[in-house]
N, C-alpha and C. Protein backbone atom coordinates (compact mmCIF):
# COMPACT_ATOMS: atom_id res chain seq x y z
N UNK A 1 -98.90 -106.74 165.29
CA UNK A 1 -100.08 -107.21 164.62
C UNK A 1 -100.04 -108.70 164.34
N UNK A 2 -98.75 -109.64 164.44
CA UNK A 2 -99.17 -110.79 164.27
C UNK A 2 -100.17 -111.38 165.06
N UNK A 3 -100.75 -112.65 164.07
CA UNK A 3 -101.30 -113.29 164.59
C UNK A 3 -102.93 -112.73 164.47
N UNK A 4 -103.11 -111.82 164.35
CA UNK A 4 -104.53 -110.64 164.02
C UNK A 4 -104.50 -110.37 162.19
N UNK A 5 -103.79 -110.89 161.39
CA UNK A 5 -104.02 -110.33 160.12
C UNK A 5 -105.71 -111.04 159.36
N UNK A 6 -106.22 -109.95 158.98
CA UNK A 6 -107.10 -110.28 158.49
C UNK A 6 -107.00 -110.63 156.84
N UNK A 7 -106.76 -111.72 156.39
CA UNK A 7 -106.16 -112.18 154.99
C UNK A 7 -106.97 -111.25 153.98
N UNK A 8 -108.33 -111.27 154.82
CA UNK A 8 -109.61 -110.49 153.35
C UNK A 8 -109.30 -109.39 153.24
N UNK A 9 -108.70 -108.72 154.27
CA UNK A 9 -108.32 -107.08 154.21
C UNK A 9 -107.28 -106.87 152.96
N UNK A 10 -106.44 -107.66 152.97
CA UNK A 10 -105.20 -107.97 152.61
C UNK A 10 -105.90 -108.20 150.88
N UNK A 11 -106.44 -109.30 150.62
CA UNK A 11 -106.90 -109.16 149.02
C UNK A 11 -107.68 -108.52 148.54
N UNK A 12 -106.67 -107.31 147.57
CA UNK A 12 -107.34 -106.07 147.03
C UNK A 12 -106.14 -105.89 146.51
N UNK A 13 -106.34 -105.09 145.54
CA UNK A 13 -104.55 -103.98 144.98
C UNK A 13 -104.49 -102.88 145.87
N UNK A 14 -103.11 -103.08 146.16
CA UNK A 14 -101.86 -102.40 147.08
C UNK A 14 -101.68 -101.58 146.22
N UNK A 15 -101.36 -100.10 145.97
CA UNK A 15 -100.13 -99.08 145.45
C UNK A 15 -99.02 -98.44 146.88
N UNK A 16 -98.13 -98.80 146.34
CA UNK A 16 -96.97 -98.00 147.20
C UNK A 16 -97.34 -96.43 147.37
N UNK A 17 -97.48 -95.77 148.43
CA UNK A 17 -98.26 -94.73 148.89
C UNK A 17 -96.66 -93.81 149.67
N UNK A 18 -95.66 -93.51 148.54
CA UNK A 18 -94.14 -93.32 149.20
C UNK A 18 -94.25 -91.92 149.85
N UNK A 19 -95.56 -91.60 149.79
CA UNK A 19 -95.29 -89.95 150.11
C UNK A 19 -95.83 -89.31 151.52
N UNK A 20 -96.07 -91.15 151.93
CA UNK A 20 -96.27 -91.34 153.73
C UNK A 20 -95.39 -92.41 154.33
N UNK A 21 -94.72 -92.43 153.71
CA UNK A 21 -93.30 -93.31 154.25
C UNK A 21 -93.02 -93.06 155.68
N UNK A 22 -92.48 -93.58 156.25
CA UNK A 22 -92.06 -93.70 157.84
C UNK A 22 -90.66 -94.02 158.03
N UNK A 23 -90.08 -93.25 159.35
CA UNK A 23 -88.69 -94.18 158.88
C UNK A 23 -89.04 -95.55 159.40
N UNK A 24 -88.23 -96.26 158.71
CA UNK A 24 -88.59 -97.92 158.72
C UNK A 24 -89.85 -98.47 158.65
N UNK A 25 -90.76 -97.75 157.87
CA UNK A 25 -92.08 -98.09 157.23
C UNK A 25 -92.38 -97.82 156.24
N UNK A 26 -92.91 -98.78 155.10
CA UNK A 26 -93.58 -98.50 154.04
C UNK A 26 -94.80 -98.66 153.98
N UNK A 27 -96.11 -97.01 153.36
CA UNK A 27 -97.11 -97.08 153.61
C UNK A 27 -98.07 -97.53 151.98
N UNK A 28 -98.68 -97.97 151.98
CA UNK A 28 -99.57 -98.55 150.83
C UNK A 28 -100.61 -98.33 150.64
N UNK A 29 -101.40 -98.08 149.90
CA UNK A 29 -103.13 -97.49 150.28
C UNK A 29 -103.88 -98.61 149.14
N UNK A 30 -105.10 -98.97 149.22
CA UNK A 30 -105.85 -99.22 148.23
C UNK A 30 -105.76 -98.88 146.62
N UNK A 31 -105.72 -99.36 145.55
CA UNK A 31 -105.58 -98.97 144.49
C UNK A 31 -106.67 -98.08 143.79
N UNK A 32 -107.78 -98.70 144.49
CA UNK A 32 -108.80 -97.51 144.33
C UNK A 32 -108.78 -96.30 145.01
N UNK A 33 -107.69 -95.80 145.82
CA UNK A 33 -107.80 -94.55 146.39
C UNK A 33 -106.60 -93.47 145.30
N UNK A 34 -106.97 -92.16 145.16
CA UNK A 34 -106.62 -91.35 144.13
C UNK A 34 -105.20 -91.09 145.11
N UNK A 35 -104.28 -91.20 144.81
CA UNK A 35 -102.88 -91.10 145.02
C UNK A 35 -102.23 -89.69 143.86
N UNK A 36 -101.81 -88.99 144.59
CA UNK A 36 -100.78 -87.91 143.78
C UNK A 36 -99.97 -88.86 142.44
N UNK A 37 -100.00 -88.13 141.47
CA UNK A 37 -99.25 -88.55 140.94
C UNK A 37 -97.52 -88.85 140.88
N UNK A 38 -96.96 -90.06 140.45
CA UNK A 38 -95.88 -90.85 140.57
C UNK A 38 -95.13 -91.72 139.52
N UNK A 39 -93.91 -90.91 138.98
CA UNK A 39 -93.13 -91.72 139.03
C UNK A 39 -92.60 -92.95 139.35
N UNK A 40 -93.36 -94.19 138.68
CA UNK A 40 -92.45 -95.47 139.49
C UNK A 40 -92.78 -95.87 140.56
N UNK A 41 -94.40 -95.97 140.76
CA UNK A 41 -95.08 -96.57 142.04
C UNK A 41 -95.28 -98.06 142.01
N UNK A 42 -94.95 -98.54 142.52
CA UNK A 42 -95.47 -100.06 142.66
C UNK A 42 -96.55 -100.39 143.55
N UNK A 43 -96.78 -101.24 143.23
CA UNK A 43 -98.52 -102.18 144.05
C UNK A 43 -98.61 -103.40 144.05
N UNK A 44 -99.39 -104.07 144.57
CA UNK A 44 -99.77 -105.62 144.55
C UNK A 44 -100.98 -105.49 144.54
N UNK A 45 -101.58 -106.79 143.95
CA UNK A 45 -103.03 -107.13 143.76
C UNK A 45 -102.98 -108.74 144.48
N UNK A 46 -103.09 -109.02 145.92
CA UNK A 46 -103.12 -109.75 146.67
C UNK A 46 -104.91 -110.60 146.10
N UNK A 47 -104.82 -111.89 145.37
CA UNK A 47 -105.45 -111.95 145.13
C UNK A 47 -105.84 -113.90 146.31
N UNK A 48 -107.33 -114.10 146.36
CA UNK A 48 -107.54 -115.33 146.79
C UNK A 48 -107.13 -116.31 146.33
N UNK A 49 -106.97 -117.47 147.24
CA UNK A 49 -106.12 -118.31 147.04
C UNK A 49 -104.55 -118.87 146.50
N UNK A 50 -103.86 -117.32 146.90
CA UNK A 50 -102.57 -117.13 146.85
C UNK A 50 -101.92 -116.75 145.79
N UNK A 51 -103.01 -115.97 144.70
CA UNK A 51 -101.83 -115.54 143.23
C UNK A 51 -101.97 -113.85 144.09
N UNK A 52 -100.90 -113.57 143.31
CA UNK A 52 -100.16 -111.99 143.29
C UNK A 52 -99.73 -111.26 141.98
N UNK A 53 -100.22 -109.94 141.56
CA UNK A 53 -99.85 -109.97 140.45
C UNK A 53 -99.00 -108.45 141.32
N UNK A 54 -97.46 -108.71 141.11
CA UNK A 54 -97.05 -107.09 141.07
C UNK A 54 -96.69 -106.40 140.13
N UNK A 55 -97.02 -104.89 140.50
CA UNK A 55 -97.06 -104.06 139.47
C UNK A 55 -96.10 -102.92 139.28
N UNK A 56 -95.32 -102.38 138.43
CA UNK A 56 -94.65 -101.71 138.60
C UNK A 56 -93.71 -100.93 137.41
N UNK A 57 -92.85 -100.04 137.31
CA UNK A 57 -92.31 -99.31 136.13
C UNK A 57 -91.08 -100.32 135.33
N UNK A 58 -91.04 -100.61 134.08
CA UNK A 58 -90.17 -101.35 133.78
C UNK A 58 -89.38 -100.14 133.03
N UNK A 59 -88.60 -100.79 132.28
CA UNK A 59 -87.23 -100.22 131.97
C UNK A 59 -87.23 -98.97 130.91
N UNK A 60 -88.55 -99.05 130.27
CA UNK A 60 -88.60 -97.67 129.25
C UNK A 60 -89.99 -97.20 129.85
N UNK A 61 -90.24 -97.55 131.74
CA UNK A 61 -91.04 -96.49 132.01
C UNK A 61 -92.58 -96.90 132.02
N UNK A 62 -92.66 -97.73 130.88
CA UNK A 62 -94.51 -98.48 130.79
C UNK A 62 -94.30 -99.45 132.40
N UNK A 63 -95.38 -99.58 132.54
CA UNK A 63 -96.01 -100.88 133.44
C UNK A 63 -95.88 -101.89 132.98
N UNK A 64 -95.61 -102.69 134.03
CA UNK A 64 -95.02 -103.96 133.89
C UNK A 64 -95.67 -105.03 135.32
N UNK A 65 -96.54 -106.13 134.65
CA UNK A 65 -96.69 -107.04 135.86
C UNK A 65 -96.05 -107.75 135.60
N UNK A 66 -95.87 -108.73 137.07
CA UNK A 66 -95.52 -110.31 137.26
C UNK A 66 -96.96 -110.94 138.10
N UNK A 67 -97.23 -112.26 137.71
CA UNK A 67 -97.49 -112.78 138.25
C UNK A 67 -97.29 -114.15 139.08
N UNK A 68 -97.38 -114.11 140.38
CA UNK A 68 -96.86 -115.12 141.30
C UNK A 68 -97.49 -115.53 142.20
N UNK A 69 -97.29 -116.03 143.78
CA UNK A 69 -98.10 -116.23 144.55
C UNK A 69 -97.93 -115.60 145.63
N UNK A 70 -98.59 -115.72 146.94
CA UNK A 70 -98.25 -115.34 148.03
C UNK A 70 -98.82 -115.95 148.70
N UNK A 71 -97.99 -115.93 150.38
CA UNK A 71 -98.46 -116.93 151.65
C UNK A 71 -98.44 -115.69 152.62
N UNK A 72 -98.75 -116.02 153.89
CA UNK A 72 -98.74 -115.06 154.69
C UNK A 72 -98.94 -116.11 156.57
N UNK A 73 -97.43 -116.01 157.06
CA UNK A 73 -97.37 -116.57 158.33
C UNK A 73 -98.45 -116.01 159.80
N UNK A 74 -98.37 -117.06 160.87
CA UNK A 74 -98.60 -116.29 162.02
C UNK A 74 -98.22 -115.22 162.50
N UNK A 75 -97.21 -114.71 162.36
CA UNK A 75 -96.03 -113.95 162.25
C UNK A 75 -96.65 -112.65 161.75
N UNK A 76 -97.25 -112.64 160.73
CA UNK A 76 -97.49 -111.64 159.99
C UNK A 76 -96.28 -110.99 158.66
N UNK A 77 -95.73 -112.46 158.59
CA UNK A 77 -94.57 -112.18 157.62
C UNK A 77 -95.23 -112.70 156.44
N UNK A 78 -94.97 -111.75 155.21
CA UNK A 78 -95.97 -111.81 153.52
C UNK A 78 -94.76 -112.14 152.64
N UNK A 79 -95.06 -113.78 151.92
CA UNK A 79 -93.99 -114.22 151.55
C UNK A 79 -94.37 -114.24 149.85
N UNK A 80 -93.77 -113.11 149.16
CA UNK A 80 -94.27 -112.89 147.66
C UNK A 80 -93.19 -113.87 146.68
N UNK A 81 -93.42 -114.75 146.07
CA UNK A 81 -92.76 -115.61 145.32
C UNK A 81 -93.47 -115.26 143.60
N UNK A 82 -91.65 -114.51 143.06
CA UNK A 82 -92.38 -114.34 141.42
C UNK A 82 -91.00 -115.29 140.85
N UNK A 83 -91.84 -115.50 139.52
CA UNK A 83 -90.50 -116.27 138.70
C UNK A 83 -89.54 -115.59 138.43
N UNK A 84 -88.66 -116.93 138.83
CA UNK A 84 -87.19 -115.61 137.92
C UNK A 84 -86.34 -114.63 139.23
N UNK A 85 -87.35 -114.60 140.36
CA UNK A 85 -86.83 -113.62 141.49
C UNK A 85 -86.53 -114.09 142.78
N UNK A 86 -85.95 -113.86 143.63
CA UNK A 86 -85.73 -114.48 144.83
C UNK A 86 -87.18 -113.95 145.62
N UNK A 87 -87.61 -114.96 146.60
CA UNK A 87 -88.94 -114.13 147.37
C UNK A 87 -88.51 -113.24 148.01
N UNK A 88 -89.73 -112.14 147.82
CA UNK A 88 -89.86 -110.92 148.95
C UNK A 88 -90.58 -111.33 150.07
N UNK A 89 -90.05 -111.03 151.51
CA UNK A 89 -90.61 -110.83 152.86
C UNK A 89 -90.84 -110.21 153.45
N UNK A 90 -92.34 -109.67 153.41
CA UNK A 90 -92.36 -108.37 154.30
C UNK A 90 -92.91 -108.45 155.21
N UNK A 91 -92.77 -107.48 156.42
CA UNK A 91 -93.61 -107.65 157.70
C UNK A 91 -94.62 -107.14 157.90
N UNK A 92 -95.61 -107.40 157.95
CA UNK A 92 -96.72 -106.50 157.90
C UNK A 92 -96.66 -106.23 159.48
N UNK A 93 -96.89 -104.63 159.66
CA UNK A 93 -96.94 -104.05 160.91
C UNK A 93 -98.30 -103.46 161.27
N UNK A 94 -99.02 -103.16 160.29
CA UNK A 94 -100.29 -102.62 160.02
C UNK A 94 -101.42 -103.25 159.04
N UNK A 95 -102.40 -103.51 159.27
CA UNK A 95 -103.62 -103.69 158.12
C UNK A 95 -104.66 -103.61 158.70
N UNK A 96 -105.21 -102.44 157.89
CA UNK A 96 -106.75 -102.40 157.88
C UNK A 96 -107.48 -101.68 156.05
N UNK A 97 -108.54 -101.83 156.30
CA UNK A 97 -109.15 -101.46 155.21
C UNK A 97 -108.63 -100.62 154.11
N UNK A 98 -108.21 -99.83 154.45
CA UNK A 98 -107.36 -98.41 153.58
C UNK A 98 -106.16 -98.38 153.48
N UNK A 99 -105.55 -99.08 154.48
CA UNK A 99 -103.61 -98.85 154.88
C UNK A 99 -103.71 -100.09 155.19
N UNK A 100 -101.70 -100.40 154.71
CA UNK A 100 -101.40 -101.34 154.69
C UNK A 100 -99.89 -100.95 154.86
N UNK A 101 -99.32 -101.30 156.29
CA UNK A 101 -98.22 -100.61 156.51
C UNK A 101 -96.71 -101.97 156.94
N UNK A 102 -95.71 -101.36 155.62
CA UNK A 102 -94.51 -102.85 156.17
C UNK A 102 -93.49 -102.64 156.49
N UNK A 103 -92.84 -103.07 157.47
CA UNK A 103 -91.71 -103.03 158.17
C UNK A 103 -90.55 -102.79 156.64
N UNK A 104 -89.59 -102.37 156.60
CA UNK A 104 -88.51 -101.58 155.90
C UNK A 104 -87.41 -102.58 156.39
């Protein structure tokens, strides 16, 4: 898919969708789509002009964001920068409207 990412597809909230996992894929769906309930799902909210807020279970279990930025190469490599953390790089292998699928 490099080189084809459509950035607008891309800004919306992400939830981690673990219960279509692949080997060596992680699948993600829209945040507006009703997901089984979960234990400890994470998401992104890929927002314009490069903020990111991720979302996810902190240590007694409540939700917990960060907010940071994000870039995204020719490549199709998604470069998430939060404070305090080393960046995440993921590959995007898939994107379209509903799914959002990353290399592992």
């Amino acid at each position: 898919m490099p080189g084809n990412i459509d950035e607008q597809l891309l800004q919306r909230g992400w939830l981690h969708a673990h219960e279509e996992d692949m080997p060596g894929k992680a699948v993600f769906r829209p945040d507006s789509q009703q997901l089984p309930p979960s234990r400890g799902r994470i998401g992104y909210e890929f927002q314009p002009g490069g903020r990111v807020v991720k979302r996810g279970p902190g240590p007694t279990d409540r939700h917990t964001s960060t907010v940071g930025t994000w870039t995204i190469d020719p490549e199709g490599r998604l470069t998430i920068r939060l404070p305090g953390a080393p960046d995440e790089v993921l590959q995007i292998e898939a994107l379209d409207a509903d799914r959002l699928v990353i290399k592992k």
